[in-house]
PDB file of N, CA and C in Angstrom:
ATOM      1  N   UNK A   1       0.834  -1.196   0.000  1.00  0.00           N
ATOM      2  CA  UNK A   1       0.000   0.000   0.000  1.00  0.00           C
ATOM      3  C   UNK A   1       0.873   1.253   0.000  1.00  0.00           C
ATOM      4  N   UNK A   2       2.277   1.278   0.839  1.00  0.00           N
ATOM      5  CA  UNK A   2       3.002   2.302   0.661  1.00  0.00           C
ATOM      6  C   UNK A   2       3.424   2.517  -0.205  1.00  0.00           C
ATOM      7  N   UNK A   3       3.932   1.357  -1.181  1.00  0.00           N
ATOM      8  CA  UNK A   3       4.307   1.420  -2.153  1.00  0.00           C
ATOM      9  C   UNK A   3       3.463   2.248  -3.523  1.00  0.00           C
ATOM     10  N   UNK A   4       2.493   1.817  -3.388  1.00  0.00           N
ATOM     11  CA  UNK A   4       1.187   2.491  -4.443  1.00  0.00           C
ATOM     12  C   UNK A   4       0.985   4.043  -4.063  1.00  0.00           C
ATOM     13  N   UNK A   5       0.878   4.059  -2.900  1.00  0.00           N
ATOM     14  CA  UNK A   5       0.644   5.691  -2.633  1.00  0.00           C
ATOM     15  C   UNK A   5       1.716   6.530  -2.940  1.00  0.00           C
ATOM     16  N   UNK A   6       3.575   5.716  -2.908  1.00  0.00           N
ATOM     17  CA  UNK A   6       4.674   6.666  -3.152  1.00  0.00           C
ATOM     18  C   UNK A   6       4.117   6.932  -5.030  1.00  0.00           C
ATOM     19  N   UNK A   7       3.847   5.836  -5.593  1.00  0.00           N
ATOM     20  CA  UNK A   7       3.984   5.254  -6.898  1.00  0.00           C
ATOM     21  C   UNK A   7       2.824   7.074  -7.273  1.00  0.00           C
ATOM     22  N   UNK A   8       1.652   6.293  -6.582  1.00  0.00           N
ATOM     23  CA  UNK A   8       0.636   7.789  -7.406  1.00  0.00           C
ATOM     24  C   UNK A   8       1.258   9.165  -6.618  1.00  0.00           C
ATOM     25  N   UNK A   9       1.621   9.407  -5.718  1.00  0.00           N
ATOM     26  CA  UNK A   9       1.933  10.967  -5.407  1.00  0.00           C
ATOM     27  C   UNK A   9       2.764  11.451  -6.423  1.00  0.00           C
ATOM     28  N   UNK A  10       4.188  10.647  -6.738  1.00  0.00           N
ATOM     29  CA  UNK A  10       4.979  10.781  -8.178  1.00  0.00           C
ATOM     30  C   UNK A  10       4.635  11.161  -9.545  1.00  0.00           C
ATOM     31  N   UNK A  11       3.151   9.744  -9.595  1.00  0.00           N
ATOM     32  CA  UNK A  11       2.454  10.189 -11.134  1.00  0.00           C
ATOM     33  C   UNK A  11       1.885  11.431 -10.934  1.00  0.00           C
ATOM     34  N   UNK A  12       1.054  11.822  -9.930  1.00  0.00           N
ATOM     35  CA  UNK A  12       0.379  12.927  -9.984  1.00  0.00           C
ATOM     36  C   UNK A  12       1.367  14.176  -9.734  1.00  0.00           C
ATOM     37  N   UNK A  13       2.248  14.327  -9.441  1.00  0.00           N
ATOM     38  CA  UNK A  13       3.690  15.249  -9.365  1.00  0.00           C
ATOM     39  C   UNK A  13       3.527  15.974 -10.587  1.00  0.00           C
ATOM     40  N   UNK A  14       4.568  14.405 -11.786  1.00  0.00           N
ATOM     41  CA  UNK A  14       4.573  14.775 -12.965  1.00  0.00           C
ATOM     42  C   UNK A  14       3.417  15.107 -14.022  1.00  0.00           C
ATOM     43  N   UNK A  15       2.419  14.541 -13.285  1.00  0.00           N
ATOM     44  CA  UNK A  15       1.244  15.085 -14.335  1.00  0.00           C
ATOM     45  C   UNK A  15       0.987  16.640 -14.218  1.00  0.00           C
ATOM     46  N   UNK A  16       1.384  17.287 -13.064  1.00  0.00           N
ATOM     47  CA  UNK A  16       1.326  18.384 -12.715  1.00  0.00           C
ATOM     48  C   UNK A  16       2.455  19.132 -13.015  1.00  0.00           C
ATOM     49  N   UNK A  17       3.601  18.862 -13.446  1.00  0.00           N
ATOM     50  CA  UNK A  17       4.825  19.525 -13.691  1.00  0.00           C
ATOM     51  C   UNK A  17       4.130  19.526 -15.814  1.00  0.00           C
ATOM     52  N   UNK A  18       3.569  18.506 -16.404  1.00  0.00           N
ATOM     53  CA  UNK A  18       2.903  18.151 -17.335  1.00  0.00           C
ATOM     54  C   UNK A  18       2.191  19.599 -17.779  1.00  0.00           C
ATOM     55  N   UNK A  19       1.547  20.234 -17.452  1.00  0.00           N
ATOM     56  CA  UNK A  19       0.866  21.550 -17.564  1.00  0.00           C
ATOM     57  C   UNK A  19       1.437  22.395 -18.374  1.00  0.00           C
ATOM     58  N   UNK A  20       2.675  22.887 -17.342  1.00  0.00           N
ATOM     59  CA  UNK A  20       4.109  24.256 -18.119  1.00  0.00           C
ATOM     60  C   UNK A  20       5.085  23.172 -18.992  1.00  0.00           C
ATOM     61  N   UNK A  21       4.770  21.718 -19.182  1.00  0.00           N
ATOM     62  CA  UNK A  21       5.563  20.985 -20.053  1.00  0.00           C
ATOM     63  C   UNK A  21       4.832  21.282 -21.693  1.00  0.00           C
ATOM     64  N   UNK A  22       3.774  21.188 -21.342  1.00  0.00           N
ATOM     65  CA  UNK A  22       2.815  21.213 -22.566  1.00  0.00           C
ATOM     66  C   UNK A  22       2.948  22.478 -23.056  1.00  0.00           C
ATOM     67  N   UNK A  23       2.930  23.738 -22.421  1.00  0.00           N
ATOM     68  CA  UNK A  23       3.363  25.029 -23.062  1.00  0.00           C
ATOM     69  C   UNK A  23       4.800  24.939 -23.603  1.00  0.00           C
ATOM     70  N   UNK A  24       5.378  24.134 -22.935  1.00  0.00           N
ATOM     71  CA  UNK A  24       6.902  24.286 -23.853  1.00  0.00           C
ATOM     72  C   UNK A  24       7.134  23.552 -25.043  1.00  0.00           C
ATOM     73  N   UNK A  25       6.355  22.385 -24.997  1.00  0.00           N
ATOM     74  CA  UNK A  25       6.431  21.764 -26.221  1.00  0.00           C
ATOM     75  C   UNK A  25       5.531  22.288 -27.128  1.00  0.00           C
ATOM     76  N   UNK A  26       4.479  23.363 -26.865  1.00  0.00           N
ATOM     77  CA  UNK A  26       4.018  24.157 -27.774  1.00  0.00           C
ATOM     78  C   UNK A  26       4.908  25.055 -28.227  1.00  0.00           C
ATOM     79  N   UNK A  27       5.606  25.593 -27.782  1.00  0.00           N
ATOM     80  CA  UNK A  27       6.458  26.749 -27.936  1.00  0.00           C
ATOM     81  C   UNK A  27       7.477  26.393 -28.998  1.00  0.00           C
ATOM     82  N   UNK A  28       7.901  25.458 -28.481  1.00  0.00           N
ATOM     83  CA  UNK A  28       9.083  24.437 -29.143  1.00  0.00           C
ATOM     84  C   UNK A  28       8.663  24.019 -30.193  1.00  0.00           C
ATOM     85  N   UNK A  29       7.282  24.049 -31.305  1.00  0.00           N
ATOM     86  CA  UNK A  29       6.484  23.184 -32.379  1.00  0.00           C
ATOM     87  C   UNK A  29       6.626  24.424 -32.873  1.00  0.00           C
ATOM     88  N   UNK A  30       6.012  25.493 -32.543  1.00  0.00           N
ATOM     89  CA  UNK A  30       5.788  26.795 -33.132  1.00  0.00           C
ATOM     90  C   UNK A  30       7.414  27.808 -33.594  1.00  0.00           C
ATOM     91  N   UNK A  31       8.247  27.804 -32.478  1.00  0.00           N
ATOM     92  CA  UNK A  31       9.386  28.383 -33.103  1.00  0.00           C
ATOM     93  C   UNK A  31       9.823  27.289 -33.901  1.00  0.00           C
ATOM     94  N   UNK A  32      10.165  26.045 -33.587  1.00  0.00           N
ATOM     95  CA  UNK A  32      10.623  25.427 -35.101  1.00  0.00           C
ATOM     96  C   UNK A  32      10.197  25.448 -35.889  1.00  0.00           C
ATOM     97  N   UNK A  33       9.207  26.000 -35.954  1.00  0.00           N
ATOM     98  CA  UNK A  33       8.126  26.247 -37.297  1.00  0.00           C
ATOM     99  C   UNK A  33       7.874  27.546 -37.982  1.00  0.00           C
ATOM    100  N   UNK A  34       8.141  28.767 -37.280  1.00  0.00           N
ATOM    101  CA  UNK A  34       8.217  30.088 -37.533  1.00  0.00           C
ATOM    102  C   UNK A  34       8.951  30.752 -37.121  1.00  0.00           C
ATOM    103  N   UNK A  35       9.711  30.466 -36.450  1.00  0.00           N
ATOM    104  CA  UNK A  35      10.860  31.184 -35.870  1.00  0.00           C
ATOM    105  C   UNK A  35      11.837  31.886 -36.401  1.00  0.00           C
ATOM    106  N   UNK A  36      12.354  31.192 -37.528  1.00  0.00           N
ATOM    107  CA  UNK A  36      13.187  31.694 -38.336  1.00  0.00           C
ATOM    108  C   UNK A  36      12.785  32.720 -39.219  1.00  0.00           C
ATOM    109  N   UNK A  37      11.211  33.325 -38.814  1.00  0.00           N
ATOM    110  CA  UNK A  37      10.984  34.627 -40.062  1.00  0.00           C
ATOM    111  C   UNK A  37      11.647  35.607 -39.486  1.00  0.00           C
ATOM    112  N   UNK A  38      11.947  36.532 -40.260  1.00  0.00           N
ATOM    113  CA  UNK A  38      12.141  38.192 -39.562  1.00  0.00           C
ATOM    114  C   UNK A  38      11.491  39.001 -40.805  1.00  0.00           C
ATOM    115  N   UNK A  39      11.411  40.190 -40.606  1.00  0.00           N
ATOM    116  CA  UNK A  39      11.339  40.823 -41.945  1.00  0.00           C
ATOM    117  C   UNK A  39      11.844  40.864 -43.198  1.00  0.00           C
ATOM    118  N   UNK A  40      13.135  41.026 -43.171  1.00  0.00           N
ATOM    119  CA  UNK A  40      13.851  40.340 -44.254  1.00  0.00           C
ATOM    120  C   UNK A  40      13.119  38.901 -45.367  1.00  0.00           C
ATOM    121  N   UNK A  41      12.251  38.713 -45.079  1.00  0.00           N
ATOM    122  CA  UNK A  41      12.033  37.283 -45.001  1.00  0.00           C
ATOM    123  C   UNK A  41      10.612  37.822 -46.049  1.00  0.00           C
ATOM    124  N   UNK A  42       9.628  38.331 -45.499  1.00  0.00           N
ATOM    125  CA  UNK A  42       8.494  38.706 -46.079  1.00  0.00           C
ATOM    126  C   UNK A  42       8.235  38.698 -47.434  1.00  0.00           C
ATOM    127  N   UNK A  43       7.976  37.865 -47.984  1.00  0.00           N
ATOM    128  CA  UNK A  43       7.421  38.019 -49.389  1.00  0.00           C
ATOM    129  C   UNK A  43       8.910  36.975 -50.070  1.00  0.00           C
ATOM    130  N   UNK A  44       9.278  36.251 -49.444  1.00  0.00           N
ATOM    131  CA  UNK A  44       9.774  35.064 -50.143  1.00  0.00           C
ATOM    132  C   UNK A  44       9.481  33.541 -49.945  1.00  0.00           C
ATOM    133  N   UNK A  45       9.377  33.062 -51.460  1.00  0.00           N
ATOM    134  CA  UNK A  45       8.862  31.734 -51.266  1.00  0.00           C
ATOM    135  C   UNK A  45       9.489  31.028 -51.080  1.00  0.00           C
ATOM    136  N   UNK A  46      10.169  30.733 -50.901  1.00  0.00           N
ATOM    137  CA  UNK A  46      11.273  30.105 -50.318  1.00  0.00           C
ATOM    138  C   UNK A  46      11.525  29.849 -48.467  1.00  0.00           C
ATOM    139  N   UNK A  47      11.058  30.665 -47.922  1.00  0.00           N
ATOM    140  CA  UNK A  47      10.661  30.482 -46.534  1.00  0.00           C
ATOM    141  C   UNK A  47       8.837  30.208 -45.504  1.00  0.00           C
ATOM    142  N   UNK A  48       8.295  29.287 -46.601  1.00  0.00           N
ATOM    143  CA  UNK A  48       6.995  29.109 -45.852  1.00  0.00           C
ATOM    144  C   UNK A  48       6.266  30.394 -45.864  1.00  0.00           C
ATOM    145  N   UNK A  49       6.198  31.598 -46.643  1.00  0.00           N
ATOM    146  CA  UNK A  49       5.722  32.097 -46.399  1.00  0.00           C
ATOM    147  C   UNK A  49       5.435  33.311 -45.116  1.00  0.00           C
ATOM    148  N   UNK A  50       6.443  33.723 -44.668  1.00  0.00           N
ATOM    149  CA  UNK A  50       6.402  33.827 -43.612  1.00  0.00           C
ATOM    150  C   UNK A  50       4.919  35.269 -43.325  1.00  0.00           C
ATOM    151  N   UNK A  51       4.486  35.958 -42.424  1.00  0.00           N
ATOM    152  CA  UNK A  51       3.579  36.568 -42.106  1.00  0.00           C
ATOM    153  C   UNK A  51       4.337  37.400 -41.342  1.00  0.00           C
ATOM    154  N   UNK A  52       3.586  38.807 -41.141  1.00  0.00           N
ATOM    155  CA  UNK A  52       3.741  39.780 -39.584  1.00  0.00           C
ATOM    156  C   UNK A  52       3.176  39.031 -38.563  1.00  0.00           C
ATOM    157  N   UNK A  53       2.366  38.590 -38.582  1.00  0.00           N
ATOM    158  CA  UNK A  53       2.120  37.853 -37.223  1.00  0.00           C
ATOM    159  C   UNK A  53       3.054  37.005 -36.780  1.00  0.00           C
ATOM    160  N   UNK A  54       3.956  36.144 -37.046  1.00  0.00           N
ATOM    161  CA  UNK A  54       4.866  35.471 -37.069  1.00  0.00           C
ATOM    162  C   UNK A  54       5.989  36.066 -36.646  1.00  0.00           C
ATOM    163  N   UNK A  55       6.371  37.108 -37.456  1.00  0.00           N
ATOM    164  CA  UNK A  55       7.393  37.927 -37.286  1.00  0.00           C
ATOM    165  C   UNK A  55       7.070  38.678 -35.960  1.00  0.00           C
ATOM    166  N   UNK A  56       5.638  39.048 -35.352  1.00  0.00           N
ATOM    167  CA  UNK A  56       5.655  39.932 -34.042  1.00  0.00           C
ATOM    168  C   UNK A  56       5.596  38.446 -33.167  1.00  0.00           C
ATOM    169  N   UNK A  57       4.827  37.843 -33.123  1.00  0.00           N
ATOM    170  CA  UNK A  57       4.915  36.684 -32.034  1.00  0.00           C
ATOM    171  C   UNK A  57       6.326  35.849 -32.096  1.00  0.00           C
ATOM    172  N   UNK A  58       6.831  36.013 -32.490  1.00  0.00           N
ATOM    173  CA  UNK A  58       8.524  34.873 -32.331  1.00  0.00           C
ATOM    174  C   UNK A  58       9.230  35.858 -31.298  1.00  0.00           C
ATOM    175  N   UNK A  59       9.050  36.653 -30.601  1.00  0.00           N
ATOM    176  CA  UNK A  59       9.896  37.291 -29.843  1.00  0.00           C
ATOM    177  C   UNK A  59       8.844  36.802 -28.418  1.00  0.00           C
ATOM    178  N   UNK A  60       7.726  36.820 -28.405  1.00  0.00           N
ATOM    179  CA  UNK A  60       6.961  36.356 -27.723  1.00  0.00           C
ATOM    180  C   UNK A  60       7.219  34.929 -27.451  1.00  0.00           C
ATOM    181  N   UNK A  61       7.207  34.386 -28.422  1.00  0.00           N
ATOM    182  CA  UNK A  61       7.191  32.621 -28.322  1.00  0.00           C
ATOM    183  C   UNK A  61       8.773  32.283 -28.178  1.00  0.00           C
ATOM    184  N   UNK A  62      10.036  33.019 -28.133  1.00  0.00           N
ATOM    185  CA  UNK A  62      11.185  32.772 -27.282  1.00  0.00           C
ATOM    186  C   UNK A  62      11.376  32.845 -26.153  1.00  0.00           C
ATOM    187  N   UNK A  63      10.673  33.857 -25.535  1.00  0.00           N
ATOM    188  CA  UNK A  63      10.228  34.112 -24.533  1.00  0.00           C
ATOM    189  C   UNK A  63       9.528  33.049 -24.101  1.00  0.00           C
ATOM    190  N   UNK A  64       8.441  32.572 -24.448  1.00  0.00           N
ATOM    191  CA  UNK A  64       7.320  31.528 -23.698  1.00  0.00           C
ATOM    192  C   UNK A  64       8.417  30.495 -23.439  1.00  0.00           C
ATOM    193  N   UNK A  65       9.036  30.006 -24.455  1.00  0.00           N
ATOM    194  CA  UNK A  65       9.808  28.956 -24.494  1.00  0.00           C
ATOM    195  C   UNK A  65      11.137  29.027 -23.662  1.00  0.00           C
ATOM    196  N   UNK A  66      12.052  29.967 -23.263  1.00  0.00           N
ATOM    197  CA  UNK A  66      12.936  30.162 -22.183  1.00  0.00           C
ATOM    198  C   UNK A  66      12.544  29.668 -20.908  1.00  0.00           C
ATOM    199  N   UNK A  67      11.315  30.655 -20.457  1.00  0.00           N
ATOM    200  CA  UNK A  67      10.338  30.952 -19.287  1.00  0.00           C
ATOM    201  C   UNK A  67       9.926  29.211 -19.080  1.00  0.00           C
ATOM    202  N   UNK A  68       8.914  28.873 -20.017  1.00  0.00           N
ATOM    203  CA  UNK A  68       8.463  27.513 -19.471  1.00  0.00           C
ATOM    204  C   UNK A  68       9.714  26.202 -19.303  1.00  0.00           C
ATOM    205  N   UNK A  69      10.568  26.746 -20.238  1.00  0.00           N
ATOM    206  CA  UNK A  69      11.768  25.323 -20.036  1.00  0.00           C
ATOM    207  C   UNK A  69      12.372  25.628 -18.683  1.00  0.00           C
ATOM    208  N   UNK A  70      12.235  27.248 -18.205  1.00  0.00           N
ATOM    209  CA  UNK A  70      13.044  27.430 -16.932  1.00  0.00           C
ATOM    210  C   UNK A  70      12.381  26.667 -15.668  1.00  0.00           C
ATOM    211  N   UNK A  71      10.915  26.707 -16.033  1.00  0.00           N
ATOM    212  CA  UNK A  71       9.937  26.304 -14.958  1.00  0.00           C
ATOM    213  C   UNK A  71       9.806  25.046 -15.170  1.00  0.00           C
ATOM    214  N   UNK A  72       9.715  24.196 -16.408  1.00  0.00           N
ATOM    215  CA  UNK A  72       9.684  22.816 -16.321  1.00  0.00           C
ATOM    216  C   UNK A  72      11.341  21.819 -15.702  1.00  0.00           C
ATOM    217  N   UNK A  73      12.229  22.181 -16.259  1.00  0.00           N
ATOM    218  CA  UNK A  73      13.446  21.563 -15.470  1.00  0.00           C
ATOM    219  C   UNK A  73      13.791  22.177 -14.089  1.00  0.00           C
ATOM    220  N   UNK A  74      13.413  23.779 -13.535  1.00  0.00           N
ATOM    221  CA  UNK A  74      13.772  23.452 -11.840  1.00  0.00           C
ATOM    222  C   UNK A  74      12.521  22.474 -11.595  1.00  0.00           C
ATOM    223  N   UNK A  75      11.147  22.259 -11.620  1.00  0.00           N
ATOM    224  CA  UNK A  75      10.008  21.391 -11.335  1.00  0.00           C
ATOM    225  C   UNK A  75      11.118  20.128 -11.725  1.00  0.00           C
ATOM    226  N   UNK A  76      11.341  19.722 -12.401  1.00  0.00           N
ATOM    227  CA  UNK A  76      11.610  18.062 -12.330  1.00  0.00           C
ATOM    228  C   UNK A  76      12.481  17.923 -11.643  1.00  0.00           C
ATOM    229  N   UNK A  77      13.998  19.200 -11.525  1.00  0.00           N
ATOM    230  CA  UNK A  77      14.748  19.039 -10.530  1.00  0.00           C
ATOM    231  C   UNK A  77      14.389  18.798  -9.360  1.00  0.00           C
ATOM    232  N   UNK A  78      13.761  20.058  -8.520  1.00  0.00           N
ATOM    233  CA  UNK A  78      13.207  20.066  -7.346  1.00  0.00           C
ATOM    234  C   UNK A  78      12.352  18.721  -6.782  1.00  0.00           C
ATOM    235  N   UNK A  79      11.436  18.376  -7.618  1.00  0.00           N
ATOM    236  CA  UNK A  79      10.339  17.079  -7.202  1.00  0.00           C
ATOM    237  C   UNK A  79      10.351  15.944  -7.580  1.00  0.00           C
ATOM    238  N   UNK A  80      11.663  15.849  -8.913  1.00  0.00           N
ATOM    239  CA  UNK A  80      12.297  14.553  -8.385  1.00  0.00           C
ATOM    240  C   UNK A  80      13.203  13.548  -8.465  1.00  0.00           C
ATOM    241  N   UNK A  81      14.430  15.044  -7.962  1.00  0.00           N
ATOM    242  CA  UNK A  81      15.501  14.673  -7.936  1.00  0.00           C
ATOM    243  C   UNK A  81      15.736  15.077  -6.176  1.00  0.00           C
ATOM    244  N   UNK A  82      15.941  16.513  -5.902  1.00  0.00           N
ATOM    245  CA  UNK A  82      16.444  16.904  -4.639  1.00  0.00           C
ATOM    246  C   UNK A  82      15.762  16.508  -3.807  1.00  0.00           C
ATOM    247  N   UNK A  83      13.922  16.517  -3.890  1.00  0.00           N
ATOM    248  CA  UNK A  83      12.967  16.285  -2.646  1.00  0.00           C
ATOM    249  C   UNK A  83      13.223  14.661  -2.420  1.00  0.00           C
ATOM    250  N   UNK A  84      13.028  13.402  -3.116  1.00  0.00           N
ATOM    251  CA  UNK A  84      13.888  12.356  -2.501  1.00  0.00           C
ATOM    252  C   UNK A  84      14.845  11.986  -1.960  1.00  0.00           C
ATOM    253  N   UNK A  85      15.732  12.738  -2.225  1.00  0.00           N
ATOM    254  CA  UNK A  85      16.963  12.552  -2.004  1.00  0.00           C
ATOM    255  C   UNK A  85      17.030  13.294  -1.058  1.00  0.00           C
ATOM    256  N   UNK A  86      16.416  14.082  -0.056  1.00  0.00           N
ATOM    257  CA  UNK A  86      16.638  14.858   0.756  1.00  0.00           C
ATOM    258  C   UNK A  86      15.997  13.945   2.035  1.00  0.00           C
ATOM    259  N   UNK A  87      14.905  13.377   1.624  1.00  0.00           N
ATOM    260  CA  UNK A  87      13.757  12.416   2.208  1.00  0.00           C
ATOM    261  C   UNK A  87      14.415  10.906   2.532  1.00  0.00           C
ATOM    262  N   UNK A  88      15.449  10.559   1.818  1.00  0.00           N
ATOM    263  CA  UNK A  88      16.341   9.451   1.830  1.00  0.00           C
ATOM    264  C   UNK A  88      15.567   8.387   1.430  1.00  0.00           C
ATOM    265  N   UNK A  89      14.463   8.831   0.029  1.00  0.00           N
ATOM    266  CA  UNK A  89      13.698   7.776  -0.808  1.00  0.00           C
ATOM    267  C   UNK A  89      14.220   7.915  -2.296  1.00  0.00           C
ATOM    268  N   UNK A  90      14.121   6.661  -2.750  1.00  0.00           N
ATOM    269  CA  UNK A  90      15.116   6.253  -4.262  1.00  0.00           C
ATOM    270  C   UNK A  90      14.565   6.864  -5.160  1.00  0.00           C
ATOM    271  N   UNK A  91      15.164   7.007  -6.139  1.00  0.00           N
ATOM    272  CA  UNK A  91      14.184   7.909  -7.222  1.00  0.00           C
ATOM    273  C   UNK A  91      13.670   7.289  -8.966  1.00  0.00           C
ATOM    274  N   UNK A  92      13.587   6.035  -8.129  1.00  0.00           N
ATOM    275  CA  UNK A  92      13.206   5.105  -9.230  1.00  0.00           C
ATOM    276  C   UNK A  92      11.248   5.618  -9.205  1.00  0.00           C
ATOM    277  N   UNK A  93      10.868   5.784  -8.507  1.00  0.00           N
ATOM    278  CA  UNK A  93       9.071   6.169  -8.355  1.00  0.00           C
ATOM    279  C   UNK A  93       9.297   7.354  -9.526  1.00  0.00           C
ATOM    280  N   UNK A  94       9.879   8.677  -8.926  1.00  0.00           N
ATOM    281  CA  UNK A  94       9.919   9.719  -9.553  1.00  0.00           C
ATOM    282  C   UNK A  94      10.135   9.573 -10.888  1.00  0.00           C
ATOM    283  N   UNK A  95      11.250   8.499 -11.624  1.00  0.00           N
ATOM    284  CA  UNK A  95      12.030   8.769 -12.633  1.00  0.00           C
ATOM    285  C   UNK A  95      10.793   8.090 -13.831  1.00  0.00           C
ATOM    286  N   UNK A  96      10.153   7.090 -13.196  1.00  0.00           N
ATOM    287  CA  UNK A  96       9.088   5.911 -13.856  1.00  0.00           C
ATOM    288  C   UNK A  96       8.203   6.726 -13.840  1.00  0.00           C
ATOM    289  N   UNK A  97       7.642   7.044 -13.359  1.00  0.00           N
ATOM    290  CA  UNK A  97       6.359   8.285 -13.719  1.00  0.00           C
ATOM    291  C   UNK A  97       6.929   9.666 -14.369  1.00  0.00           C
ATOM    292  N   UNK A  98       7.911   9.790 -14.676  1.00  0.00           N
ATOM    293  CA  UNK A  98       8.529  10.921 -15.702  1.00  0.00           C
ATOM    294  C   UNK A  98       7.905  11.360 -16.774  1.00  0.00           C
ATOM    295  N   UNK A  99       7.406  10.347 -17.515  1.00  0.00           N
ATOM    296  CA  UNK A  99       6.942  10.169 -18.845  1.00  0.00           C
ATOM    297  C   UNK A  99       5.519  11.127 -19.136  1.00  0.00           C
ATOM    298  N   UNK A 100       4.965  10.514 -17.380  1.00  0.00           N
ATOM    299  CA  UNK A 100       3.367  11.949 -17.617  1.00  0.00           C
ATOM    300  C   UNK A 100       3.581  13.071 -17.197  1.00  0.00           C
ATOM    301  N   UNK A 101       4.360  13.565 -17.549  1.00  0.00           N
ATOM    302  CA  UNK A 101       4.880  14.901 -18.085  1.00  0.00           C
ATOM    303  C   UNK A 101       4.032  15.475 -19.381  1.00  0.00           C
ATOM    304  N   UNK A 102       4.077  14.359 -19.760  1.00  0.00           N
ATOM    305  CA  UNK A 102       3.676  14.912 -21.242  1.00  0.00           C
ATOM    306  C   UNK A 102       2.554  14.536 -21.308  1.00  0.00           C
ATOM    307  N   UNK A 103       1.508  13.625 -20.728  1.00  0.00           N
ATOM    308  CA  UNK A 103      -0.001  13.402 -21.020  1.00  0.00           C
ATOM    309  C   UNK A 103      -0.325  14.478 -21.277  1.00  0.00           C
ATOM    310  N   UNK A 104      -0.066  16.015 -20.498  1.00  0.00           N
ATOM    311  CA  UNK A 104      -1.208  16.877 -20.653  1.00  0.00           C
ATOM    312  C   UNK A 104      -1.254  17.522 -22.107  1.00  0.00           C
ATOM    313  N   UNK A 105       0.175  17.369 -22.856  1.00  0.00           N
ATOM    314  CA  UNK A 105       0.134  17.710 -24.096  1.00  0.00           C
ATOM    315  C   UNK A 105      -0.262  17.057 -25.108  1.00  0.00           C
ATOM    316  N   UNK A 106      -0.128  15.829 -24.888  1.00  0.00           N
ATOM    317  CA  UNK A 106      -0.809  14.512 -25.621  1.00  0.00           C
ATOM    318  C   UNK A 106      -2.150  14.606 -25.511  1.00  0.00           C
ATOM    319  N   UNK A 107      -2.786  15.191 -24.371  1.00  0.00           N
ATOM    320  CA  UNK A 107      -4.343  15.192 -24.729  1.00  0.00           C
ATOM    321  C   UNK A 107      -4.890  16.398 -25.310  1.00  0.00           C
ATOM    322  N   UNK A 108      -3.968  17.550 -25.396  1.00  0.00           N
ATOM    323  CA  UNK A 108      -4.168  18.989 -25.939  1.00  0.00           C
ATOM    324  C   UNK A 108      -4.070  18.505 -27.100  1.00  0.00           C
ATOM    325  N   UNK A 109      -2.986  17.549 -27.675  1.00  0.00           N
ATOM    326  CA  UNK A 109      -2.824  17.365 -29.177  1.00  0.00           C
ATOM    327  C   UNK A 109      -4.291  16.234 -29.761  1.00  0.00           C
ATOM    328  N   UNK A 110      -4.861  16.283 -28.666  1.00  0.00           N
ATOM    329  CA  UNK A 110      -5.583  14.892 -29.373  1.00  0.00           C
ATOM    330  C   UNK A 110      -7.429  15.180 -29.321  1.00  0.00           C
ATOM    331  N   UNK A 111      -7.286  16.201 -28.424  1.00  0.00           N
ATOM    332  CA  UNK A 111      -8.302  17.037 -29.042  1.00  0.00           C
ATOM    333  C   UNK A 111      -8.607  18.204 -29.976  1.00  0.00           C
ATOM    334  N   UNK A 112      -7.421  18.621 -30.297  1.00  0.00           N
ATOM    335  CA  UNK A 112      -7.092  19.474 -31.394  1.00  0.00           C
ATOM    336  C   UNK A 112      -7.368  18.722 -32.982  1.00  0.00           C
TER     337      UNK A 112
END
């Protein structure tokens, strides 16, 4: 039973670190995808087309993407790496539930 309760406090951790994960891997889809416009760029076919909207939001969406990667790796640091290890519990729970991190973006992508 202890075992199950360490097991779900972990999953539910990372499902919750999962949230600002999902904004980064948005961020991360979108600048690899538009990032590279600037003005220079406008009105050649050769680059996707690029847009002003594109060109004003990529300073925005470097931003999103700094910000949330800053907040998603101290979160995995902090909850579960240092808080076990401080607790003198292994971090095999933490490391195995890692993965739902990403459910919450997997279900953003799957209702989209």
């Amino acid at each position: 039973m202890n075992q199950a309760r360490r097991l779900l406090t972990s999953l539910s951790v990372n499902l919750l670190i999962g949230i600002p994960t999902a904004a980064l891997v948005a961020c991360v889809r979108w600048y690899a995808e538009y990032g590279h416009c600037s003005y220079d760029d406008l009105g050649r076919p050769d680059l996707d087309q690029c847009t002003y909207d594109q060109i004003e939001s990529s300073g925005f969406a470097l931003f999103g993407l700094v910000a949330s990667a800053l907040v998603v790796v101290s979160l995995v640091v902090l909850f579960d790496v240092v808080k076990p290890l401080r607790a003198g519990h292994p971090l095999t729970h933490r490391l195995l539930t890692l993965p739902a991190a990403l459910l919450p973006y997997a279900l953003l992508m799957s209702a989209a």
